[in-house]
PDB file of N, CA and C in Angstrom:
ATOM      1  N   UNK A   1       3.242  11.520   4.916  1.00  0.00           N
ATOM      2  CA  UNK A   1       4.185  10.441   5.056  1.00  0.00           C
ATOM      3  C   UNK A   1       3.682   9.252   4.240  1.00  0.00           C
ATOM      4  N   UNK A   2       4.707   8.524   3.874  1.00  0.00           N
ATOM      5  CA  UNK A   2       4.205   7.503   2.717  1.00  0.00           C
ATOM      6  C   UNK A   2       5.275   5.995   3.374  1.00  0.00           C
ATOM      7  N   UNK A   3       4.489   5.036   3.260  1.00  0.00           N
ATOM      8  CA  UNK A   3       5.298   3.697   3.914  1.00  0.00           C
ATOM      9  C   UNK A   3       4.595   2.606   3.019  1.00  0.00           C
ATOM     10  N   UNK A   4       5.442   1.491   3.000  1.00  0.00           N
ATOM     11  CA  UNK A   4       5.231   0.572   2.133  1.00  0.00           C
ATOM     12  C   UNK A   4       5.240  -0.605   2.564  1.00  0.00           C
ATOM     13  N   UNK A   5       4.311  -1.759   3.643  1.00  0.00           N
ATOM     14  CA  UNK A   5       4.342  -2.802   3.921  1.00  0.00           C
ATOM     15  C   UNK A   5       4.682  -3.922   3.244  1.00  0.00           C
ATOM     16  N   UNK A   6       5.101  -5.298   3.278  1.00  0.00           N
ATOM     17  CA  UNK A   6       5.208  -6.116   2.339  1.00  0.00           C
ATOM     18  C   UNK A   6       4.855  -7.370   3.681  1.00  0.00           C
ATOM     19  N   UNK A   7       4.086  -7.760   3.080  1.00  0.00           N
ATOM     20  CA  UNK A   7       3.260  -9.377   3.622  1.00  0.00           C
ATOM     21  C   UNK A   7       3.394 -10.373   2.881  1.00  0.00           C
ATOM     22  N   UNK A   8       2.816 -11.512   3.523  1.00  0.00           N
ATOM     23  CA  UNK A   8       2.890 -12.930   2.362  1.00  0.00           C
ATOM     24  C   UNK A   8       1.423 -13.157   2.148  1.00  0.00           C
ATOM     25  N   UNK A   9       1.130 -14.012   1.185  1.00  0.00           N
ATOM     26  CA  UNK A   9       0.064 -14.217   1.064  1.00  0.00           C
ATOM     27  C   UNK A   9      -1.213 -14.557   1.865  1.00  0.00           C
ATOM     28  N   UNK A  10      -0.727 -15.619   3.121  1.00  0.00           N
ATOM     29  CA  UNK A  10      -1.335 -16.176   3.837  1.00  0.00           C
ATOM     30  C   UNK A  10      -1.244 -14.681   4.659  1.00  0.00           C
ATOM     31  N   UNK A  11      -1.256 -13.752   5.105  1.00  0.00           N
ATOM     32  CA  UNK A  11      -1.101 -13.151   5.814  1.00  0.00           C
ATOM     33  C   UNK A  11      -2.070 -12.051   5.474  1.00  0.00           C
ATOM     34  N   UNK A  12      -2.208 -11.943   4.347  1.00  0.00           N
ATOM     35  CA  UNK A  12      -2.777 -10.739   3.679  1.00  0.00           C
ATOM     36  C   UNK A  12      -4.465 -10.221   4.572  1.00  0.00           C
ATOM     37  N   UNK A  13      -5.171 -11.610   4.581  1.00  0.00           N
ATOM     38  CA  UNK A  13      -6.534 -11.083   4.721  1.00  0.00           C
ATOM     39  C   UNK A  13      -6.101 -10.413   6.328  1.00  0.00           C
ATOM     40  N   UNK A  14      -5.190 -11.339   7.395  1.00  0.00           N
ATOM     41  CA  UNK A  14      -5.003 -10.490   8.599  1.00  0.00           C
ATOM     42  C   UNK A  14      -4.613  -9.343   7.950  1.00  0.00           C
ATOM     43  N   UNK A  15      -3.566  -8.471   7.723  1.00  0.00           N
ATOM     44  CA  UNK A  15      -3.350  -7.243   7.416  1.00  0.00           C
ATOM     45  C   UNK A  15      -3.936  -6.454   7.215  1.00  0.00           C
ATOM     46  N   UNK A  16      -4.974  -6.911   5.896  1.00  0.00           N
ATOM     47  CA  UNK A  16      -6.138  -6.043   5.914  1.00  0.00           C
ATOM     48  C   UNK A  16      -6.952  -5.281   7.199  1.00  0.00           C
ATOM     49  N   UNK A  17      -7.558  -6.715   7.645  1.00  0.00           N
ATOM     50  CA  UNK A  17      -8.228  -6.800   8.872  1.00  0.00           C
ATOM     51  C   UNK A  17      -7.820  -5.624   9.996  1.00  0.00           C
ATOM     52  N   UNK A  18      -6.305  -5.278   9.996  1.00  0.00           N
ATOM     53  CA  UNK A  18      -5.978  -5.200  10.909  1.00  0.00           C
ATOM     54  C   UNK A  18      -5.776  -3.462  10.871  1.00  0.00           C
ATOM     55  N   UNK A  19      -6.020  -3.647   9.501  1.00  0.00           N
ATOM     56  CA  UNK A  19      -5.385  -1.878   8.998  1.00  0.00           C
ATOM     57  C   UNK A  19      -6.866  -1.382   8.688  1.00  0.00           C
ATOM     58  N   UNK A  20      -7.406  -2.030   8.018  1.00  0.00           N
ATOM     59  CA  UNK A  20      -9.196  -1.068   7.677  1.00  0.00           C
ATOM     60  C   UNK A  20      -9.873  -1.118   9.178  1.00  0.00           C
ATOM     61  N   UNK A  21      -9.652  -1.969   9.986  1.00  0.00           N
ATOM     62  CA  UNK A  21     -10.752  -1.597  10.878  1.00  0.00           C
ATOM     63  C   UNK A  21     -10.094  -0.495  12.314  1.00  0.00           C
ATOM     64  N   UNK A  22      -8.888  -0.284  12.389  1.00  0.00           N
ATOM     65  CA  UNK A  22      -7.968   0.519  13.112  1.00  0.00           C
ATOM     66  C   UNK A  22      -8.700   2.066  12.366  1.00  0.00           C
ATOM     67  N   UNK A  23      -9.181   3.104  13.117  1.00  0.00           N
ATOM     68  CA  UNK A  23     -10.202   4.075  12.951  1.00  0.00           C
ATOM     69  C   UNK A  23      -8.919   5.142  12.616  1.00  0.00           C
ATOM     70  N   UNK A  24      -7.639   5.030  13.160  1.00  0.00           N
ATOM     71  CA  UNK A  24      -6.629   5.937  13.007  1.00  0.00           C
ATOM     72  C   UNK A  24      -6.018   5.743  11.366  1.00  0.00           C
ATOM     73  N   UNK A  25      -5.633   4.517  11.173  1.00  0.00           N
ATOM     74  CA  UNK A  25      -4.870   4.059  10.016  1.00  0.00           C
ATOM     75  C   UNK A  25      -5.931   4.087   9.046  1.00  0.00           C
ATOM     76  N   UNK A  26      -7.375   3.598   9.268  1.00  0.00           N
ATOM     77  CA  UNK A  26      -8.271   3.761   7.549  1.00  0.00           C
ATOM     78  C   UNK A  26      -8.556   4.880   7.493  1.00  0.00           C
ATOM     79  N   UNK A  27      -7.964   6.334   7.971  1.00  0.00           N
ATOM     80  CA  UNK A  27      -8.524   7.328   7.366  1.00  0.00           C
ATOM     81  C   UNK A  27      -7.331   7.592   6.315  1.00  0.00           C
ATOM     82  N   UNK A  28      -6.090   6.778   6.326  1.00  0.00           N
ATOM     83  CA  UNK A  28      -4.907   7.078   5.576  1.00  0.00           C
ATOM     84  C   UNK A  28      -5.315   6.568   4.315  1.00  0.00           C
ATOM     85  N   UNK A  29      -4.505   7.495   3.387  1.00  0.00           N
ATOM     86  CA  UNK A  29      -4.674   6.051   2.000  1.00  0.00           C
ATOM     87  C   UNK A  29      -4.319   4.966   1.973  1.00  0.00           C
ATOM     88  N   UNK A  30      -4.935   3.746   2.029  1.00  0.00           N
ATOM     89  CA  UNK A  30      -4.616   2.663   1.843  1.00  0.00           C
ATOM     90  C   UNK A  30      -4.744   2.166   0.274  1.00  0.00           C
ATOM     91  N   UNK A  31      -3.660   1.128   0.114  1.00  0.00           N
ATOM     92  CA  UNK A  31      -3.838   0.644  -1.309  1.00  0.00           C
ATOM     93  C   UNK A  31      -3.207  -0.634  -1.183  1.00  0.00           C
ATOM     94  N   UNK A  32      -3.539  -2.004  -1.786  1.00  0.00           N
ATOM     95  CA  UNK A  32      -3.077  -2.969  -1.398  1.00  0.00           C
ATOM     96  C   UNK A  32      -2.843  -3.864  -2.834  1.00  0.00           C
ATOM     97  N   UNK A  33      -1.583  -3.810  -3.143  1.00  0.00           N
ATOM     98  CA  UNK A  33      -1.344  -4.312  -4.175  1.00  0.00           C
ATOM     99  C   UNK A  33      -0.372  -5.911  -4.673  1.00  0.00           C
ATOM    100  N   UNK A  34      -0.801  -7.133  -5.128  1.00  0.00           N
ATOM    101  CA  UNK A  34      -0.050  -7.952  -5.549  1.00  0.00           C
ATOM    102  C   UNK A  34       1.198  -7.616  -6.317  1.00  0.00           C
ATOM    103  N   UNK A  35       2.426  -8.091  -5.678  1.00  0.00           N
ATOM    104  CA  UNK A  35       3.516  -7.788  -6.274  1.00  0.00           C
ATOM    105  C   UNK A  35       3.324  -7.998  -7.756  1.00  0.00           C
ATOM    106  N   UNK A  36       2.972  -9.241  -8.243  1.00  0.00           N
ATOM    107  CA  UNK A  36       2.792  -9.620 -10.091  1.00  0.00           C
ATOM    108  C   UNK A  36       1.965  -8.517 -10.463  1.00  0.00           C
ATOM    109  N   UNK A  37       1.356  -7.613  -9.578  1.00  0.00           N
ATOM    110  CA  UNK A  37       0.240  -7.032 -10.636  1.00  0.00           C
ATOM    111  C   UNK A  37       1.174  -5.554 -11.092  1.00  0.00           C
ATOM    112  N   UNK A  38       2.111  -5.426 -10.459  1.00  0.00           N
ATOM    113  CA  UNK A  38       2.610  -4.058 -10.572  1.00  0.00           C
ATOM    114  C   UNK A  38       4.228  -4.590 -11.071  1.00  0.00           C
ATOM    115  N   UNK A  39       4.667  -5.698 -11.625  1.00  0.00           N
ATOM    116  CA  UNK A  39       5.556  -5.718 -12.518  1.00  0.00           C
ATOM    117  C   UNK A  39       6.923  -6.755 -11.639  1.00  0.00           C
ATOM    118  N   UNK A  40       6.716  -6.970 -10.421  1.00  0.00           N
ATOM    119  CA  UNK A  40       7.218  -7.518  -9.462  1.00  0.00           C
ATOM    120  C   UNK A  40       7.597  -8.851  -9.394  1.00  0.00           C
ATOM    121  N   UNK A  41       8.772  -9.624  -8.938  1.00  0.00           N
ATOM    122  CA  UNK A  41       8.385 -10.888  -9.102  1.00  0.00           C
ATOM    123  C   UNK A  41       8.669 -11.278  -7.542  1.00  0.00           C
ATOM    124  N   UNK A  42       7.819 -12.679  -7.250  1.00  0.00           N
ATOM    125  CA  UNK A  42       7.525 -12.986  -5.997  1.00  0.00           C
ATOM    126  C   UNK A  42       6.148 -13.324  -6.105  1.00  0.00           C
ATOM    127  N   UNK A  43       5.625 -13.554  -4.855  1.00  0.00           N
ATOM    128  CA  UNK A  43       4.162 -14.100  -4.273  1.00  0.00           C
ATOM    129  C   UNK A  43       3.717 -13.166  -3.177  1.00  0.00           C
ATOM    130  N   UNK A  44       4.527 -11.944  -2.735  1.00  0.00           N
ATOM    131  CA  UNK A  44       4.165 -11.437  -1.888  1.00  0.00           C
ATOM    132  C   UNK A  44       3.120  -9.988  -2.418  1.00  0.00           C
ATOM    133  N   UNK A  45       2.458  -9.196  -1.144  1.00  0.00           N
ATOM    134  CA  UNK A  45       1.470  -8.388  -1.328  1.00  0.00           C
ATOM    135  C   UNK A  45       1.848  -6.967  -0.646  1.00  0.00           C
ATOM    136  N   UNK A  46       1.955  -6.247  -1.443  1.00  0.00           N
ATOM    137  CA  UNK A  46       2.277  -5.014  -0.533  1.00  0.00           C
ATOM    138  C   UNK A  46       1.176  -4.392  -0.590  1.00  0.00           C
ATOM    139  N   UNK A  47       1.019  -3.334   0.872  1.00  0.00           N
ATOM    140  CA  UNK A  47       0.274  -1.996   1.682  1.00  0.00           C
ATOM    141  C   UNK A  47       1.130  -0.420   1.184  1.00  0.00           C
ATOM    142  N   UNK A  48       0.798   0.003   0.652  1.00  0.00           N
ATOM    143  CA  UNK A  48       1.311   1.376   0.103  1.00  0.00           C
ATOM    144  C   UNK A  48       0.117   2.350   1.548  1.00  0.00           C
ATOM    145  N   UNK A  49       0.773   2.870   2.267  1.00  0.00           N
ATOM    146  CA  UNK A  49       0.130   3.986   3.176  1.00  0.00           C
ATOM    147  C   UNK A  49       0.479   5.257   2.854  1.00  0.00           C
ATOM    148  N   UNK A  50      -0.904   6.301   2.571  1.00  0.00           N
ATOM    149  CA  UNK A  50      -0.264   7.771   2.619  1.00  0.00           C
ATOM    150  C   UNK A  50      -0.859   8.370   3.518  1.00  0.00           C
ATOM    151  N   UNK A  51      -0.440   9.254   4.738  1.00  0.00           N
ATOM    152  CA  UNK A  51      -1.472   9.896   5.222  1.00  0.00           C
ATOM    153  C   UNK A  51      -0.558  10.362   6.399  1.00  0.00           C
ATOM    154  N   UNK A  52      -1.231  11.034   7.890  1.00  0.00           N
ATOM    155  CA  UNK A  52       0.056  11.340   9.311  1.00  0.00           C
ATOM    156  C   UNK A  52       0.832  10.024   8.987  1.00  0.00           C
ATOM    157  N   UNK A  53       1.608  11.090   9.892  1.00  0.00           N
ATOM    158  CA  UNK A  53       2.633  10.031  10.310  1.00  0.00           C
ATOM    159  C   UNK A  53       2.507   9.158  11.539  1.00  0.00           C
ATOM    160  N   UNK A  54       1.006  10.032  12.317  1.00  0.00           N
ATOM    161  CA  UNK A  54       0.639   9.221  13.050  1.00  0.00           C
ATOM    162  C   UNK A  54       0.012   8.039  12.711  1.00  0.00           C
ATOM    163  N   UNK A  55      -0.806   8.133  11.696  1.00  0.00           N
ATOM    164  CA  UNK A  55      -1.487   6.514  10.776  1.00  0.00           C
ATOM    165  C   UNK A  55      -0.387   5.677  10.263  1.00  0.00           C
ATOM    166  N   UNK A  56       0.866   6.430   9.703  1.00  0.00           N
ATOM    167  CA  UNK A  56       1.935   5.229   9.290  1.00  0.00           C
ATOM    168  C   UNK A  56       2.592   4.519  10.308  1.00  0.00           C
ATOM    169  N   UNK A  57       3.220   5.292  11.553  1.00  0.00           N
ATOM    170  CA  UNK A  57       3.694   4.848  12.463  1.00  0.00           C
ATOM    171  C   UNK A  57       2.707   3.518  13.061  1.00  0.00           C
ATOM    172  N   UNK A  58       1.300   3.730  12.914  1.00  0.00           N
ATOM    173  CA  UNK A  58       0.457   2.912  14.200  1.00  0.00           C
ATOM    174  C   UNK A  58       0.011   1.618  13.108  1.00  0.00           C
ATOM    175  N   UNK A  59       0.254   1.472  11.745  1.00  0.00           N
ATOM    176  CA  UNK A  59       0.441   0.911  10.794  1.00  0.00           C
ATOM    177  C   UNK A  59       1.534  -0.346  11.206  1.00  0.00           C
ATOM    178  N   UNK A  60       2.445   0.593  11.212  1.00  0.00           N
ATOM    179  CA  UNK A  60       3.768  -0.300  11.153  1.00  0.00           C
ATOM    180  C   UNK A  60       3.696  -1.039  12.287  1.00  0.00           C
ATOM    181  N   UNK A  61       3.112  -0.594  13.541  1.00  0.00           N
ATOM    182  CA  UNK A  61       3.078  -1.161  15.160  1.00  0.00           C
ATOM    183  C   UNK A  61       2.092  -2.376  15.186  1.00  0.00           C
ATOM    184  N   UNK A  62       0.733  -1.773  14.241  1.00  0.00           N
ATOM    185  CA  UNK A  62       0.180  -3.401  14.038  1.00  0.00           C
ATOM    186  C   UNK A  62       0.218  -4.308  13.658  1.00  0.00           C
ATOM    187  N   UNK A  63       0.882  -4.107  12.332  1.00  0.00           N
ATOM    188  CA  UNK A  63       1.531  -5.266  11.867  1.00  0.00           C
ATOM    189  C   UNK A  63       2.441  -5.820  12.067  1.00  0.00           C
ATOM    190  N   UNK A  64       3.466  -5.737  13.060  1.00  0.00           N
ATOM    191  CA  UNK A  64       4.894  -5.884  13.081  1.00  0.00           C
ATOM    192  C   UNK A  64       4.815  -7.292  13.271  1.00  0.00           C
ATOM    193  N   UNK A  65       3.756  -8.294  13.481  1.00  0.00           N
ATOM    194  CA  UNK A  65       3.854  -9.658  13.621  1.00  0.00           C
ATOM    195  C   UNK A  65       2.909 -10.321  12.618  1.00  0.00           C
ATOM    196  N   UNK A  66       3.052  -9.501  11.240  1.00  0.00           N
ATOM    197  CA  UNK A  66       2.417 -10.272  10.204  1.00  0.00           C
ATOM    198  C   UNK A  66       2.618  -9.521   8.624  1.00  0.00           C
ATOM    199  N   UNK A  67       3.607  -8.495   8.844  1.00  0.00           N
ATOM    200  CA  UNK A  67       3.910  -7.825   8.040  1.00  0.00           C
ATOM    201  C   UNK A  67       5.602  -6.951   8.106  1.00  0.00           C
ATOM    202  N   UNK A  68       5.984  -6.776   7.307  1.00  0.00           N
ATOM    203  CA  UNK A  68       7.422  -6.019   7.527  1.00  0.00           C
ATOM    204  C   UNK A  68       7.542  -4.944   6.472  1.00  0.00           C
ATOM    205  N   UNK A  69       8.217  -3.966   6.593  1.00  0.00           N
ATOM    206  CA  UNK A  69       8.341  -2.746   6.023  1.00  0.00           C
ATOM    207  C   UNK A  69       9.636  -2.950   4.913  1.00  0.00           C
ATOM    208  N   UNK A  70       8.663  -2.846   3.389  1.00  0.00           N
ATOM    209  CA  UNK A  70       9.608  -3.000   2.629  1.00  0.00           C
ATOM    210  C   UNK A  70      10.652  -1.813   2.526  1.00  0.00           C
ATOM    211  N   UNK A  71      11.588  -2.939   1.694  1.00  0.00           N
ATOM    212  CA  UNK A  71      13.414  -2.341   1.555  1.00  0.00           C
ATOM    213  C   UNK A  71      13.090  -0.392   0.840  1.00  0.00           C
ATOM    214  N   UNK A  72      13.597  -0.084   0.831  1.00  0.00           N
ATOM    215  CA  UNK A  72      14.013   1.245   0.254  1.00  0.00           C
ATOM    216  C   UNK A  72      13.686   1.201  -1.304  1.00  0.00           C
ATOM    217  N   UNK A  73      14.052   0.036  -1.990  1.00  0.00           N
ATOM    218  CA  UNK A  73      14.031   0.143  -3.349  1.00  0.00           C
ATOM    219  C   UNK A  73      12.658  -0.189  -3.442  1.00  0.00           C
ATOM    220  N   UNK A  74      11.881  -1.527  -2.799  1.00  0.00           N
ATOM    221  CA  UNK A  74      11.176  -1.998  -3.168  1.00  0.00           C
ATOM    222  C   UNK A  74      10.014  -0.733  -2.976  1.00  0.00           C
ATOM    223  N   UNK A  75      10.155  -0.239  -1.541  1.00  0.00           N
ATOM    224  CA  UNK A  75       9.416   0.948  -1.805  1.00  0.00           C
ATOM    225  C   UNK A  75       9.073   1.916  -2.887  1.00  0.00           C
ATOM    226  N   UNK A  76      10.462   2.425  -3.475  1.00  0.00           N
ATOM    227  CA  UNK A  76      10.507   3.694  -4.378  1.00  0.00           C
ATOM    228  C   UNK A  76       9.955   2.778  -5.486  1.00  0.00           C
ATOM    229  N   UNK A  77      10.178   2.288  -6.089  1.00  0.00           N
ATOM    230  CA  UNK A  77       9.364   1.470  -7.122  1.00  0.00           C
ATOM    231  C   UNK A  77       7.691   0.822  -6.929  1.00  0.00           C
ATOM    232  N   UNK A  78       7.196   0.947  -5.918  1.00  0.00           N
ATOM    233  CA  UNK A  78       6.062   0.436  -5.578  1.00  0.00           C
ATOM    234  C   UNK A  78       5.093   2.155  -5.395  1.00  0.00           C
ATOM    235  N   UNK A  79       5.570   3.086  -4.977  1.00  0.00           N
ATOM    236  CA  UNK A  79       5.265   4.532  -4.616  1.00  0.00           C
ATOM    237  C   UNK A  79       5.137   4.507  -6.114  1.00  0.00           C
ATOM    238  N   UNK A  80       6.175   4.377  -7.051  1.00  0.00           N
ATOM    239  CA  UNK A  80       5.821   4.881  -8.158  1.00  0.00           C
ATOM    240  C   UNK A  80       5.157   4.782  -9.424  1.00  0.00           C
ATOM    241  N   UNK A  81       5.108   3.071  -9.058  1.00  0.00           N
ATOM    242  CA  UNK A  81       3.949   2.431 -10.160  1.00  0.00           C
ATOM    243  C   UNK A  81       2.081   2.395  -9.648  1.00  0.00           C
ATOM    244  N   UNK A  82       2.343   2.825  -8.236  1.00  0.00           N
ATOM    245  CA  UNK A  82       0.903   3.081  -7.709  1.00  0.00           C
ATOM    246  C   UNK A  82       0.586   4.481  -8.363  1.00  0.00           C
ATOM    247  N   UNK A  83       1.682   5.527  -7.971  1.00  0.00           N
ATOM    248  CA  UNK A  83       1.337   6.843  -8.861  1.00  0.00           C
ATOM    249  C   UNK A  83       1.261   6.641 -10.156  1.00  0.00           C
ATOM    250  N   UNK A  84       1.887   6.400 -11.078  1.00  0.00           N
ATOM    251  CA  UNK A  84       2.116   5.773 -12.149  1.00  0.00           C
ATOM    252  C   UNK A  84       0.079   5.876 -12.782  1.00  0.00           C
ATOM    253  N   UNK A  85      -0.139   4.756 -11.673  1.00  0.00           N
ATOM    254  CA  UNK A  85      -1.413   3.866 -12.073  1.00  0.00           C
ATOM    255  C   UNK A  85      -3.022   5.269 -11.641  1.00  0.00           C
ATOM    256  N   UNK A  86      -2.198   6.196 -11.119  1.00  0.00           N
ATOM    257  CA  UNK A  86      -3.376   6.775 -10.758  1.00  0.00           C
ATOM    258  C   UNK A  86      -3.190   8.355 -11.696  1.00  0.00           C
ATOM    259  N   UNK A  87      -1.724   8.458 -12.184  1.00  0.00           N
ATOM    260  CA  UNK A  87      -2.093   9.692 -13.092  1.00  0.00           C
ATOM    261  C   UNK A  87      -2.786   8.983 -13.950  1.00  0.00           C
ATOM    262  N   UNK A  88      -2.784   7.458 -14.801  1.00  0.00           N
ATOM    263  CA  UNK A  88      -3.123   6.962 -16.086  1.00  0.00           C
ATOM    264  C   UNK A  88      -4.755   6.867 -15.641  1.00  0.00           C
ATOM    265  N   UNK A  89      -5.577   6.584 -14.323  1.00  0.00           N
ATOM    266  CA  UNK A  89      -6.962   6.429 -14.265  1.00  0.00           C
ATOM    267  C   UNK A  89      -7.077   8.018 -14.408  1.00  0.00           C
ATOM    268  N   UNK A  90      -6.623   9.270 -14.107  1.00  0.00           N
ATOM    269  CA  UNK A  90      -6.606  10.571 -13.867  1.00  0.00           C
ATOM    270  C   UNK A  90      -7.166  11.287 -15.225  1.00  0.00           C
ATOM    271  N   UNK A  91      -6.218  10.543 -15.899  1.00  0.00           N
ATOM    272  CA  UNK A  91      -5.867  11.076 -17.340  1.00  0.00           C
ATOM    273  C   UNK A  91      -7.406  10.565 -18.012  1.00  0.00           C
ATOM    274  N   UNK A  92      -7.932   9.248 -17.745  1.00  0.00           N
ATOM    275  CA  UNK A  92      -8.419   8.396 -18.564  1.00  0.00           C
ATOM    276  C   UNK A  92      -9.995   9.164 -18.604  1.00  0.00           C
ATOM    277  N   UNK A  93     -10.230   9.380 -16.869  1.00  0.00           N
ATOM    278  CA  UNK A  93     -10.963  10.299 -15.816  1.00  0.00           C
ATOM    279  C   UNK A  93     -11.587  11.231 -16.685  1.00  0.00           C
ATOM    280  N   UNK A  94     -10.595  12.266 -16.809  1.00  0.00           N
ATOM    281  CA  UNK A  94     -10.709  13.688 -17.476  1.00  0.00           C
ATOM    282  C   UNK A  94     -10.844  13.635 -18.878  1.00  0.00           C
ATOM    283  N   UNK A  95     -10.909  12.809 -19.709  1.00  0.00           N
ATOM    284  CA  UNK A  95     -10.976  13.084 -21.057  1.00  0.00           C
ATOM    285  C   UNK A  95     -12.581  12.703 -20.837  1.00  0.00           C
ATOM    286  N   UNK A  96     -12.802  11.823 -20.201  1.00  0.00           N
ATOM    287  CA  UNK A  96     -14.770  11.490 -20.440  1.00  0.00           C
ATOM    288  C   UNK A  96     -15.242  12.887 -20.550  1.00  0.00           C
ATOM    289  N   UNK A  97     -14.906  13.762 -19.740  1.00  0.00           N
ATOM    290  CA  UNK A  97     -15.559  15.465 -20.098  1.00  0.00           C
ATOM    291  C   UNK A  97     -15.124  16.564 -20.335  1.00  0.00           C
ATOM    292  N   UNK A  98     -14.288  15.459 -21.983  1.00  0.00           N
ATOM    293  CA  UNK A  98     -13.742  16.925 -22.921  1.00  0.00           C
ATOM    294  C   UNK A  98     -14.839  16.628 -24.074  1.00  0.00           C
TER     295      UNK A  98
END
């Protein structure tokens, strides 16, 4: 299961806080990305989660008073420039030992 938080700035270091030290949710992938850095405009910070659906669900339950679950689009576009960003380290990865 894959979910996509969106926070504000001031909010961010709680979020963190709240998601790495939760023993259920940091075994998920976490990835935490500035909207500007991935092509976005705004000031806000999104949480890209992959992992159960029990870590996304208990995700979404902790944050629900410092974070909100981005829109549909903002998601599919955020899923895909994170993938995006990890075939290109993948790629970059595998040529060191050709």
């Amino acid at each position: 299961m894959e979910i996509v938080l969106k926070t504000k700035k001031e909010n961010l270091q709680k979020v963190k806080d709240i998601i790495l030290k939760d023993d259920t949710v940091s075994r998920a992938s976490v990835i935490f990305k500035e909207a500007k850095s991935i092509g976005l405009k705004g000031n806000e910070y999104f949480c890209y989660i992959s992992g159960l659906e029990e870590a996304c669900n208990k995700a979404k339950e902790l944050t629900k008073n410092s974070a909100e679950i981005a829109n549909k689009k903002e998601e599919e576009e955020i899923i895909k420039k994170i993938k995006e960003e990890e075939e290109t380290a993948l790629s970059g990865f595998g040529s060191i030992f050709r």
